[in-house]
Structures are given as C-alpha cells and as structure tokens.
Protein backbone atom coordinates (compact mmCIF):
# COMPACT_ATOMS: atom_id res chain seq x y z
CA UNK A 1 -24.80 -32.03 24.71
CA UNK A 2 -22.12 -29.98 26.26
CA UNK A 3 -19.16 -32.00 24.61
CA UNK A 4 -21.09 -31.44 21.30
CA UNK A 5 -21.60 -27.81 21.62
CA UNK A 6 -17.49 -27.55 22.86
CA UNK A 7 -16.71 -29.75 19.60
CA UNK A 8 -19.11 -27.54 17.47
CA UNK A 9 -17.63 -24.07 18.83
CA UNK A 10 -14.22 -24.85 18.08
CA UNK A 11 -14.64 -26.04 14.74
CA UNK A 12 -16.84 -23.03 13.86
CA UNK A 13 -13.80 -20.64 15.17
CA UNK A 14 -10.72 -22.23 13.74
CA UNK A 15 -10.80 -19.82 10.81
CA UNK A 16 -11.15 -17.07 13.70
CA UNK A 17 -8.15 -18.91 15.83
CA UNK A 18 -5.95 -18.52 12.59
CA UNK A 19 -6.97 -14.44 12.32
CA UNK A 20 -6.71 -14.00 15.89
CA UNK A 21 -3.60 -15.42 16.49
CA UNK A 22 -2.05 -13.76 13.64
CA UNK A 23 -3.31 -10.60 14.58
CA UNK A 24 -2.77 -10.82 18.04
CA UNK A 25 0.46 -11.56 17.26
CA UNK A 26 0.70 -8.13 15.49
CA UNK A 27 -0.65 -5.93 18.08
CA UNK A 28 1.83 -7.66 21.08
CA UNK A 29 4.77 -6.69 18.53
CA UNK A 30 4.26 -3.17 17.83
CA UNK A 31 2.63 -2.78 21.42
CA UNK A 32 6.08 -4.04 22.32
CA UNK A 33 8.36 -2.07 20.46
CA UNK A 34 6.30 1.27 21.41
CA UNK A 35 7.68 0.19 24.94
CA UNK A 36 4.75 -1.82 26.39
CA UNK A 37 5.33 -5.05 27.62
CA UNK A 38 3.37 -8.75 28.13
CA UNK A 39 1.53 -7.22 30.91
CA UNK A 40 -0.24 -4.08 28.60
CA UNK A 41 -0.90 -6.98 26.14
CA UNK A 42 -2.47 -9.05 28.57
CA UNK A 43 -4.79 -6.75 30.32
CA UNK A 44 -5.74 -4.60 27.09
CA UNK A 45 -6.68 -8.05 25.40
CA UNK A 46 -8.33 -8.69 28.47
CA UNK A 47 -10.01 -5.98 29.41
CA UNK A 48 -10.99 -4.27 26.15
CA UNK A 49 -10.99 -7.04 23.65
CA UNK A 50 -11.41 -4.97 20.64
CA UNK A 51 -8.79 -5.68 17.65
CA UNK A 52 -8.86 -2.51 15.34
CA UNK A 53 -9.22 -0.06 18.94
CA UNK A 54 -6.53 -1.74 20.24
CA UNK A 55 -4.09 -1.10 17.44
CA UNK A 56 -4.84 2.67 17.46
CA UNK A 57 -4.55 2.37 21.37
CA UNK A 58 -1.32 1.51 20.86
CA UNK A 59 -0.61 5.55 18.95
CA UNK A 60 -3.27 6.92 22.20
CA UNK A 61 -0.60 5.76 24.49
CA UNK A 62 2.43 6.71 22.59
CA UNK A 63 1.12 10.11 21.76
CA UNK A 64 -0.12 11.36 25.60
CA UNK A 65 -3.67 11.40 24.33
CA UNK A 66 -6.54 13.19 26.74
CA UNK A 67 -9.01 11.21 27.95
CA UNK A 68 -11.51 13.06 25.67
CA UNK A 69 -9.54 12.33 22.82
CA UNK A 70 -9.69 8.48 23.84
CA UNK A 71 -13.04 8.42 24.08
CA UNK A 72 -14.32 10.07 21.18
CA UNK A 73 -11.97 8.07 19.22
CA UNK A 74 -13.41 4.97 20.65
CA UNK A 75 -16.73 5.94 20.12
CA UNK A 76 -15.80 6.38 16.05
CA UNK A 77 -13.48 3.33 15.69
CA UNK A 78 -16.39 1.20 17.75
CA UNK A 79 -19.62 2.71 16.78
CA UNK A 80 -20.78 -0.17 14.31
CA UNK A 81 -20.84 -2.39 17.05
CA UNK A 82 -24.12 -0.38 18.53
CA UNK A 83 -25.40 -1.75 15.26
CA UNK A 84 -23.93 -5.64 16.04
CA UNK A 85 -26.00 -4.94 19.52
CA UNK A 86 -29.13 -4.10 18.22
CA UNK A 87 -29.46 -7.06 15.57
CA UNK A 88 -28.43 -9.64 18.40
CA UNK A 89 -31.22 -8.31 21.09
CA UNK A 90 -33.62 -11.06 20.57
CA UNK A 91 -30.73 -14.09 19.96
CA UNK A 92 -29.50 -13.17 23.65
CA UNK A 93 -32.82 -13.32 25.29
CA UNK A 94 -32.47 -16.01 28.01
CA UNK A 95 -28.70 -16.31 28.18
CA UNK A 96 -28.76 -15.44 31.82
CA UNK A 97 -25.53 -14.65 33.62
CA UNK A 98 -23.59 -15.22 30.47
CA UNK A 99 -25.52 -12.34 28.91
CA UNK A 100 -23.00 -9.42 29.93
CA UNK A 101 -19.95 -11.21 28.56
CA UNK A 102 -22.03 -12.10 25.26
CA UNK A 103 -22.17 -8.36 24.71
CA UNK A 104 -18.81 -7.77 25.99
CA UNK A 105 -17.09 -10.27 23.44
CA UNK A 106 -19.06 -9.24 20.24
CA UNK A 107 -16.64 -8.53 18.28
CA UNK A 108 -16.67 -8.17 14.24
CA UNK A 109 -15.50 -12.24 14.13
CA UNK A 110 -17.50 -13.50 16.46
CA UNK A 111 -20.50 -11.24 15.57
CA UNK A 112 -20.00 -13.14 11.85
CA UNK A 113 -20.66 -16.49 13.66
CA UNK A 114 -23.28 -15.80 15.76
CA UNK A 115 -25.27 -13.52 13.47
CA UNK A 116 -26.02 -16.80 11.58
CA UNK A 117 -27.82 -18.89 14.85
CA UNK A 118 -26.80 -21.68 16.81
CA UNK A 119 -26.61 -24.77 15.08
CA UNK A 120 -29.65 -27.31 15.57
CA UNK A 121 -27.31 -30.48 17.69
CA UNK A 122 -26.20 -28.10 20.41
CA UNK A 123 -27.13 -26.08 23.22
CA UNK A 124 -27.75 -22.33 21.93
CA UNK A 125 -26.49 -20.19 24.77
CA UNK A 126 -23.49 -22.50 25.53
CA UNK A 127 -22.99 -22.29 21.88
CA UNK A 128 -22.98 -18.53 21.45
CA UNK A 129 -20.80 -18.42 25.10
CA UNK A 130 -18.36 -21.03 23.81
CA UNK A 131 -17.88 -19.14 20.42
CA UNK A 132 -17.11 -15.95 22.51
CA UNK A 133 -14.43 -17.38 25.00
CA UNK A 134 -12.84 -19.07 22.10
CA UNK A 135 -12.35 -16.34 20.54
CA UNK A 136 -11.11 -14.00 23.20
CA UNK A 137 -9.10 -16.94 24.10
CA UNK A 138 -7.14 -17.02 20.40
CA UNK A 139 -6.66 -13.14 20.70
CA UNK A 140 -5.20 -12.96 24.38
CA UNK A 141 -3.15 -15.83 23.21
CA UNK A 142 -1.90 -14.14 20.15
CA UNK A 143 -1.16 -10.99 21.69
CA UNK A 144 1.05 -12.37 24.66
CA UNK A 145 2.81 -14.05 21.84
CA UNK A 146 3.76 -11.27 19.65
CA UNK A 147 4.52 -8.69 22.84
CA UNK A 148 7.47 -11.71 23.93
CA UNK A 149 8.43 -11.75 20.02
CA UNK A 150 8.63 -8.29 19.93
CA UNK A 151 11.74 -8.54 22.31
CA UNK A 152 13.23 -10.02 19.45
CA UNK A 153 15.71 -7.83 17.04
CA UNK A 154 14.10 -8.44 13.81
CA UNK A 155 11.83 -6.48 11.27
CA UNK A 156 8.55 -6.13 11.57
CA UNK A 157 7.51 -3.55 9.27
CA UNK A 158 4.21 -3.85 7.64
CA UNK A 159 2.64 -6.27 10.09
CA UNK A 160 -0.06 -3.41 11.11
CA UNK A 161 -1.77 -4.31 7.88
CA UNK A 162 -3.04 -7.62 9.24
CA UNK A 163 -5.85 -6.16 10.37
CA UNK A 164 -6.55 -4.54 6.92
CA UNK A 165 -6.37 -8.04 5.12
CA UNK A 166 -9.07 -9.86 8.32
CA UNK A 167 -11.65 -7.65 7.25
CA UNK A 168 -11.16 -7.64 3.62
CA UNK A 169 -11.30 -11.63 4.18
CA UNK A 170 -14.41 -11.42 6.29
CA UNK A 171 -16.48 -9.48 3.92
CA UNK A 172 -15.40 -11.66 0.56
CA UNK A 173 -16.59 -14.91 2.37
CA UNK A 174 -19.97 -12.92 3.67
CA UNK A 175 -20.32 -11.87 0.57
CA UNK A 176 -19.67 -15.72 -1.14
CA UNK A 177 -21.73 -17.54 1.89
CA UNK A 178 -25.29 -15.37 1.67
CA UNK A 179 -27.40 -14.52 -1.32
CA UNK A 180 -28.79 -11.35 -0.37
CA UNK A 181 -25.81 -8.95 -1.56
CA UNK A 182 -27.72 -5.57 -0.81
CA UNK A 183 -26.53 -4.75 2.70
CA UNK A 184 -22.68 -5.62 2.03
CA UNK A 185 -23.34 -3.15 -1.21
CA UNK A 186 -24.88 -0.75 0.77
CA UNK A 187 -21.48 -0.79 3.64
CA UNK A 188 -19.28 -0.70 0.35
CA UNK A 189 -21.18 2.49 -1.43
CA UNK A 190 -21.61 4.43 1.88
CA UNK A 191 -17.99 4.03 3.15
CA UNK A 192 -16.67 4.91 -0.10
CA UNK A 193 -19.02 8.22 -0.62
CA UNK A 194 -18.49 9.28 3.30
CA UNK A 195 -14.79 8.35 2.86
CA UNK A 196 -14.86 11.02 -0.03
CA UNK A 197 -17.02 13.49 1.73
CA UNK A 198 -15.81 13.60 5.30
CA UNK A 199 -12.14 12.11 5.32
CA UNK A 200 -10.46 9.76 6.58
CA UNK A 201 -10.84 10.94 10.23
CA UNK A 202 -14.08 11.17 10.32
CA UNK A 203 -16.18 9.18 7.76
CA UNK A 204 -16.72 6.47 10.30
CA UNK A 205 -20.02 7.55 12.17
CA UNK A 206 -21.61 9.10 9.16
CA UNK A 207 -21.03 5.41 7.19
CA UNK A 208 -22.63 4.13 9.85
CA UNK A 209 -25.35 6.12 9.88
CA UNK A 210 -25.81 6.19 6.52
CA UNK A 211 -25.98 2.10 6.77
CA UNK A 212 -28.89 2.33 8.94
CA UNK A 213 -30.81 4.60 7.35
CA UNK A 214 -30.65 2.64 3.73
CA UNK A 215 -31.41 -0.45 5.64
CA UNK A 216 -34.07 0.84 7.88
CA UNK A 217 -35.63 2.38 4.69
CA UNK A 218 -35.50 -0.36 2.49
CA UNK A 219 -37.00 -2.99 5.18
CA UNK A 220 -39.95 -0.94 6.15
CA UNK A 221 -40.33 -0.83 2.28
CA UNK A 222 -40.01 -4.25 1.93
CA UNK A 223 -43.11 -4.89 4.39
CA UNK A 224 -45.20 -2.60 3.16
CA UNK A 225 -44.88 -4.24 -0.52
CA UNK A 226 -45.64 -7.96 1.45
CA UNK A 227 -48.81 -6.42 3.75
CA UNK A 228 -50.10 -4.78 -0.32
C-alpha cells in the first residue's frame, strides 16, 4: 500500500514538479542577484514555503521593510489560504502527527490536488502527506538551483513572470477538469471589480472576501431550494 500511494503521489505532482522547479528556479535567481545567496534560498523555501510571498520577500528584504510592513503584507498576499484551510478541515481529520505539516504545505498546487480526495488504491493520509513533501521537495530543489545559476553572468529579465503564467495555467485546467464553472466565475468577476475599486495594493482581501460571501450566499441558497 505504501509503494502504491509513493507511485500514486508522484505521478499526481509531476505537472507540479515541472511548475515548481521552474519557478523555484526563478525565485533562487533574482533572490541571488538582489545579493542573497543558496543559504536565503534554502531556509526561505524551507521555512516559509510560499511561492508568490516569497517573490515579494525578495523586494521586503531589499527595501529595509518594518516588521509591520512584512506582516500585513503577508497577511494580503496569503489571505486566500484561510479559505484553502477551512474547505480542507474535515479531509485532515485523523492525519495525526502529519496534521501540522499538512497545513503548513498547503499551498495553491498542492491545495489543487488534494481538494479533489485521495484516490480509492492508496492510503489517504500518506497520500495527502506524500503529495505535500513532494511538492515542497520540487520547490526547495528549484530554488537552490536558480540561487547557484544566478551566479552566472547572463540575462534574466522577465523570469519574475513565471509565477504569473502557474496560476493562469492552474485556473484554465480547473476550469477544463470540473463542470461546475460558478466559483472560478465568481474569483474572476470579484478580482476584476475589487482590482478596479481598491487598486492594485489592496484589492486582495476585499476579493477574498467578496469570494466568500457569493459562495456562502449561494450555498445556503442552494439548500434551502433542496429542503423546499
């Protein structure tokens, strides 16, 4: 069972390995030429784990931002995953020890492989644990790359906009794979309309909001149409 699940994992996260690597990759190189080396790479792949933060990490460090600064932008470049949290509550339940590092690793990748369940020939919380280190595992890998490329005198200009083109990919295959198209409409329409509003700097939280209101307001309509 374990040497199924292992199997399993891996081929469910090759198209993340190919991402990850690539984007990895990225984030070593500019981390690199902003003056921080394999060993900033390492430990902020590590230790915080999360792609888009990470990039505009790199500009926190550059720019000799406060801690308060940091952390509110965290909280805006991060917030959807409160939302990832709360939909994966009852698919954790019983993970035991592994538990901390399940909520640790969801990122927007793996949170697109596990959202969908644990295949039926393999062990679920091995499954969901195995997807996680695999992916961390591509990213750390990715990133130690690029920071030793970065060393190298060549051009990288432009290669920031990996990240861009990952989640552009993620939501065209979400939105190919599932039939219900109503919550990736909703993301689309409130991004776009808190974009306009509020700005780039700050139409994060209100899109996310915004998301979980429509949602929340169109499920509990949607059971109290099936209890009629």
């Amino acid at each position: 069972m374990l040497k199924q699940t292992a199997k399993t994992a891996f081929l469910h996260t090759i198209p993340v390995m190919t991402g990850y690597l690539f984007l990895g990759f990225g984030f070593g190189i500019i981390l690199q030429q902003n003056g921080y080396g394999l060993g900033w790479a390492l430990a902020m792949s590590l230790f915080i784990y999360a792609g888009s933060m990470q990039y505009v990490g790199v500009g926190l460090l550059t720019g000799g931002a406060s801690l308060v600064t940091a952390a509110v932008t965290t909280l805006m470049v991060n917030a959807r995953h409160l939302f990832y949290g709360i939909s994966m509550v009852d698919a954790y339940k019983g993970t035991g020890k592994r538990k901390p590092y399940l909520i640790f690793a969801l990122t927007d990748e793996t949170y697109s492989l596990v959202s969908q369940g644990a295949p039926e020939n393999v062990d679920r919380k091995r499954y969901y644990f195995l997807v996680s280190l695999l992916n961390q595992c591509y990213w750390v890998v990715g990133s130690a790359l690029g920071a030793l490329a970065g060393k190298l005198p060549m051009d990288f200009t432009g290669i920031d906009f990996a990240l861009t083109a990952l989640f552009i990919t993620i939501f065209v295959e979400q939105w190919l794979t599932t039939k219900n198209h109503f919550p990736a409409l909703v993301g689309l329409i409130s991004a776009v309309l808190c974009l306009a509003i509020f700005g780039g700097d700050r139409f994060l939280i209100p899109t996310m909001v915004l998301i979980a209101t429509t949602l929340i307001i169109h499920r509990s309509t949607g059971k109290e149409e099936k209890d009629a």
